[in-house]
N, C-alpha and C. Protein backbone atom coordinates (compact mmCIF):
# COMPACT_ATOMS: atom_id res chain seq x y z
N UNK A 1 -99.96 9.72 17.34
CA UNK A 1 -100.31 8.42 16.81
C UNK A 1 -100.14 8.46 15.31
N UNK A 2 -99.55 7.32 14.96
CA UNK A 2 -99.10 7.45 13.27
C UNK A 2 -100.33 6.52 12.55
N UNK A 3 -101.46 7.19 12.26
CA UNK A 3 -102.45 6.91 11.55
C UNK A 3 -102.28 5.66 10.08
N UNK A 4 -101.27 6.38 9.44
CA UNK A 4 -101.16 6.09 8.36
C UNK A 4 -99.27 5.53 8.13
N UNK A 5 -98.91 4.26 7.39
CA UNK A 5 -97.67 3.80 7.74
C UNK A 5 -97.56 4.21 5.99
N UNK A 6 -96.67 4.82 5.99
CA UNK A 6 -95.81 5.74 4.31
C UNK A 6 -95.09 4.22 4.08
N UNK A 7 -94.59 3.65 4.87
CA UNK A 7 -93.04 3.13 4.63
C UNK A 7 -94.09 1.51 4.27
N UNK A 8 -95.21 1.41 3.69
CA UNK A 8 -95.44 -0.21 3.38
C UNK A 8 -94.80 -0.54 2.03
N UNK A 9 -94.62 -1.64 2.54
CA UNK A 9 -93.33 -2.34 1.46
C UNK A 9 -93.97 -3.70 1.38
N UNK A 10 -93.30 -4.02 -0.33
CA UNK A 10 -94.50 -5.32 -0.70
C UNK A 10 -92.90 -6.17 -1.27
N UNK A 11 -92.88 -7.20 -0.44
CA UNK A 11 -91.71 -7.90 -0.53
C UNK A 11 -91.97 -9.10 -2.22
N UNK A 12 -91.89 -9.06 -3.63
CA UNK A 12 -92.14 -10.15 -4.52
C UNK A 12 -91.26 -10.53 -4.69
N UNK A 13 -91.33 -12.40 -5.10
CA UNK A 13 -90.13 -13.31 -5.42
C UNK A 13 -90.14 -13.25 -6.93
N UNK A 14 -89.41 -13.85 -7.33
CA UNK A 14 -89.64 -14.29 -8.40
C UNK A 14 -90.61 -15.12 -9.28
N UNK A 15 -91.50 -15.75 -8.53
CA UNK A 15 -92.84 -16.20 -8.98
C UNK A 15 -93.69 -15.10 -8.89
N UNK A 16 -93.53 -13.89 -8.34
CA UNK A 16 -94.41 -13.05 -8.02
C UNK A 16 -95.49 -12.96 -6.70
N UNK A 17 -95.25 -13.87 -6.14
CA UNK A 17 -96.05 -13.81 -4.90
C UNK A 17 -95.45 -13.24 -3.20
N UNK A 18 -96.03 -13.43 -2.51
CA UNK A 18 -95.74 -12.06 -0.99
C UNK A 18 -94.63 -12.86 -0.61
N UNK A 19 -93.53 -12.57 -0.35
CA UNK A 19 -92.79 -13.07 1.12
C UNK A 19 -93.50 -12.85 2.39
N UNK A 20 -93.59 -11.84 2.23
CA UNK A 20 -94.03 -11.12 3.63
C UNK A 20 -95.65 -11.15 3.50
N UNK A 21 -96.30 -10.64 4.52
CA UNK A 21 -97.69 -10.71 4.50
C UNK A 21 -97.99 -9.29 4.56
N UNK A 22 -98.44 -8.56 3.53
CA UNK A 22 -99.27 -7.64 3.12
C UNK A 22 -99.34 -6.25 4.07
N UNK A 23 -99.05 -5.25 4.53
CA UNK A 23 -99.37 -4.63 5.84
C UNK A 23 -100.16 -3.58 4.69
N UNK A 24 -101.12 -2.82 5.95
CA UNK A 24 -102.72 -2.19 5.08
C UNK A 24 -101.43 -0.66 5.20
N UNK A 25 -102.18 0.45 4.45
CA UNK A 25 -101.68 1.78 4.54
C UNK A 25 -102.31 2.47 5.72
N UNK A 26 -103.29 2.13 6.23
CA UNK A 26 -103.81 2.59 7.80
C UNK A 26 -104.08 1.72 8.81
N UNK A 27 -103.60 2.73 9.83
CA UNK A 27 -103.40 1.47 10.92
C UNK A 27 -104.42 0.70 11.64
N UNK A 28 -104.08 -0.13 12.23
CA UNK A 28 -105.40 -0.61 12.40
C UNK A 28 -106.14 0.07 13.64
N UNK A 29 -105.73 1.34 14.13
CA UNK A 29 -106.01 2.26 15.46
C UNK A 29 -106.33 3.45 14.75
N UNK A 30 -106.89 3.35 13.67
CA UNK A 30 -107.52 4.39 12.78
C UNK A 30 -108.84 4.47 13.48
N UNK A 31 -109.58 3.70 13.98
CA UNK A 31 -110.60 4.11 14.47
C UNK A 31 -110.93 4.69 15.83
N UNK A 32 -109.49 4.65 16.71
CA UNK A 32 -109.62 5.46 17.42
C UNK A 32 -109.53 7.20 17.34
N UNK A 33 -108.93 7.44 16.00
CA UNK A 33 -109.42 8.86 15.73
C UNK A 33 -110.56 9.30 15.90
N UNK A 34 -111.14 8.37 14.80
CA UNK A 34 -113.02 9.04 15.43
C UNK A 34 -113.99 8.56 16.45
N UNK A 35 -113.28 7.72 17.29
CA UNK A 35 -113.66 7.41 18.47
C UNK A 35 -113.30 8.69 19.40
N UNK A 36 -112.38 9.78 18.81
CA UNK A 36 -111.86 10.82 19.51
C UNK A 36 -112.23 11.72 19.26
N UNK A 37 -112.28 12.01 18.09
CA UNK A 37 -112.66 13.28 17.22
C UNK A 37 -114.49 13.72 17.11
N UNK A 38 -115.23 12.89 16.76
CA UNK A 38 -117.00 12.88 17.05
C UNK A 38 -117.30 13.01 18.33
N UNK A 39 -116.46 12.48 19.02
CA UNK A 39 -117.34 13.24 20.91
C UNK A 39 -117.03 14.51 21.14
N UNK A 40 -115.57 14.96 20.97
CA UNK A 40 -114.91 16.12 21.20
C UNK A 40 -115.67 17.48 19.85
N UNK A 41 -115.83 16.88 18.97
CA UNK A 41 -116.67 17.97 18.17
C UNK A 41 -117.68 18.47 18.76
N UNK A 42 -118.76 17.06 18.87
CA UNK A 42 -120.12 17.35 19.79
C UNK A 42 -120.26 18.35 20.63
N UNK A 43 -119.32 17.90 21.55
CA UNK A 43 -118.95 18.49 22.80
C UNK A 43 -118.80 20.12 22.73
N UNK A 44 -117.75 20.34 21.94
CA UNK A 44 -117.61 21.33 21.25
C UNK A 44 -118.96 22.26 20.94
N UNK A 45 -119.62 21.77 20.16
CA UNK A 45 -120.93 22.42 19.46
C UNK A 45 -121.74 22.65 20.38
N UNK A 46 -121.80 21.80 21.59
CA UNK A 46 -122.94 21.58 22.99
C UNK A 46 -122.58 23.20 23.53
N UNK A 47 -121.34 23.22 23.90
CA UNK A 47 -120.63 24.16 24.73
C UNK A 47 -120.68 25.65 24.14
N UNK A 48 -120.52 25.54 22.91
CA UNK A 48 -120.49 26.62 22.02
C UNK A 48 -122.13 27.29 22.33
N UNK A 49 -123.10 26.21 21.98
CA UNK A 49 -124.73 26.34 21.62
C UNK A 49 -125.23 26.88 23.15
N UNK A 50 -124.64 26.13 24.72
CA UNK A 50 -125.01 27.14 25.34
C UNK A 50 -124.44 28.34 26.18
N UNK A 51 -123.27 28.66 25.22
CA UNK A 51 -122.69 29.68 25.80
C UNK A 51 -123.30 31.08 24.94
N UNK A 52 -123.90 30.50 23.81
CA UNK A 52 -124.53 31.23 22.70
C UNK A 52 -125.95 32.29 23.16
N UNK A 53 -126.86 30.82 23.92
CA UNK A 53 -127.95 31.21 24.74
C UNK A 53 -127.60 32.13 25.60
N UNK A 54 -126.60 31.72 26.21
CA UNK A 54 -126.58 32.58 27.89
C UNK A 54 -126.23 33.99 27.54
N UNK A 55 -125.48 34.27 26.59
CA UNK A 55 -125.31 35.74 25.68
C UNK A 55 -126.13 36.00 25.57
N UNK A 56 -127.19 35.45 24.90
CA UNK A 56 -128.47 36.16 24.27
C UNK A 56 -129.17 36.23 25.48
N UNK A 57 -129.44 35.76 26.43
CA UNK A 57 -129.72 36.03 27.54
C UNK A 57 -129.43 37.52 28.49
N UNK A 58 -128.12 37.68 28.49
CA UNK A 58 -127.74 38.36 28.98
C UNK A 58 -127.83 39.87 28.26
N UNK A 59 -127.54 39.78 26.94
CA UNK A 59 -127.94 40.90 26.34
C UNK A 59 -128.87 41.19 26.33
N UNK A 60 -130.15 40.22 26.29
CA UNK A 60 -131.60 40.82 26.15
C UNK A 60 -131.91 42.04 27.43
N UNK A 61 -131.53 41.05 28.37
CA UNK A 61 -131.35 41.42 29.89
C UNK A 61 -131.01 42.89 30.00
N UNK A 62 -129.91 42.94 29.70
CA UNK A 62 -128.80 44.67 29.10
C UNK A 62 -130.59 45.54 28.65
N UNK A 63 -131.01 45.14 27.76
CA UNK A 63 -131.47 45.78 26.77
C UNK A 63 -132.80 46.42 27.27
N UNK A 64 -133.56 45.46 28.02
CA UNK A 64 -134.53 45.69 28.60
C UNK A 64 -133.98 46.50 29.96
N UNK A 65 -133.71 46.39 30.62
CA UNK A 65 -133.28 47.22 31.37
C UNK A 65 -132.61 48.73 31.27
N UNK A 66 -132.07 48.57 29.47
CA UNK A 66 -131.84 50.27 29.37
C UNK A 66 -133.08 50.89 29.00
N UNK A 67 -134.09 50.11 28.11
CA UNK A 67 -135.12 50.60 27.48
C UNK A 67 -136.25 50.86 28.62
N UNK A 68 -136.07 50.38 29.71
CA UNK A 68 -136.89 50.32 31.33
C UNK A 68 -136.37 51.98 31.42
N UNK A 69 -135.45 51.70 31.65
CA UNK A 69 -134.24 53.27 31.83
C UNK A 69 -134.70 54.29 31.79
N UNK A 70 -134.97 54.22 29.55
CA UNK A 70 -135.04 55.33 29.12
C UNK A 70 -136.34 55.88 29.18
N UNK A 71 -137.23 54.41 29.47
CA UNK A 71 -139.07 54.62 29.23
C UNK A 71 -139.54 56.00 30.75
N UNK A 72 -138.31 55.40 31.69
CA UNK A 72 -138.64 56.11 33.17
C UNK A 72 -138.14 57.54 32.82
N UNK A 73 -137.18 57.99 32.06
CA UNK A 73 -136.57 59.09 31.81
C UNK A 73 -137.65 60.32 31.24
N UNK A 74 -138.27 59.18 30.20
CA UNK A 74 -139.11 60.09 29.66
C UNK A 74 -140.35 60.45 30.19
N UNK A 75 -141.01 59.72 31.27
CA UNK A 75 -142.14 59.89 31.76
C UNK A 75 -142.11 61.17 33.00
């Protein structure tokens, strides 16, 4: 999607006023970027945050179970 149009061109007469009518430098589907981009971040951060937990989960898990291990080793 071409966000942004390079090629705007401002048509003046000789009185100085528009032939043409004005076109903006962004399009007007600029806001579907961040209609795209803010969910998919979120999303992002959600996914990240509990894949983060379930690690720490799992390592704790690891941990206690070697320290179970070593507590039985020594007794």
């Amino acid at each position: 999607m071409s966000m942004f149009n390079w090629s705007v061109s401002k048509s003046l007469n000789a009185s100085g006023s528009n032939d043409k009518e004005e076109e903006g430098l962004v399009s007007n589907k600029f806001w579907l970027y961040w209609a795209v981009t803010i969910p998919l971040t979120l999303l992002v951060i959600i996914v990240w945050r509990v894949w983060w937990l379930y690690q720490e989960r799992v390592n704790n898990k690891a941990v206690n179970e070697a320290m179970e291990k070593v507590g039985d080793e020594l007794s």
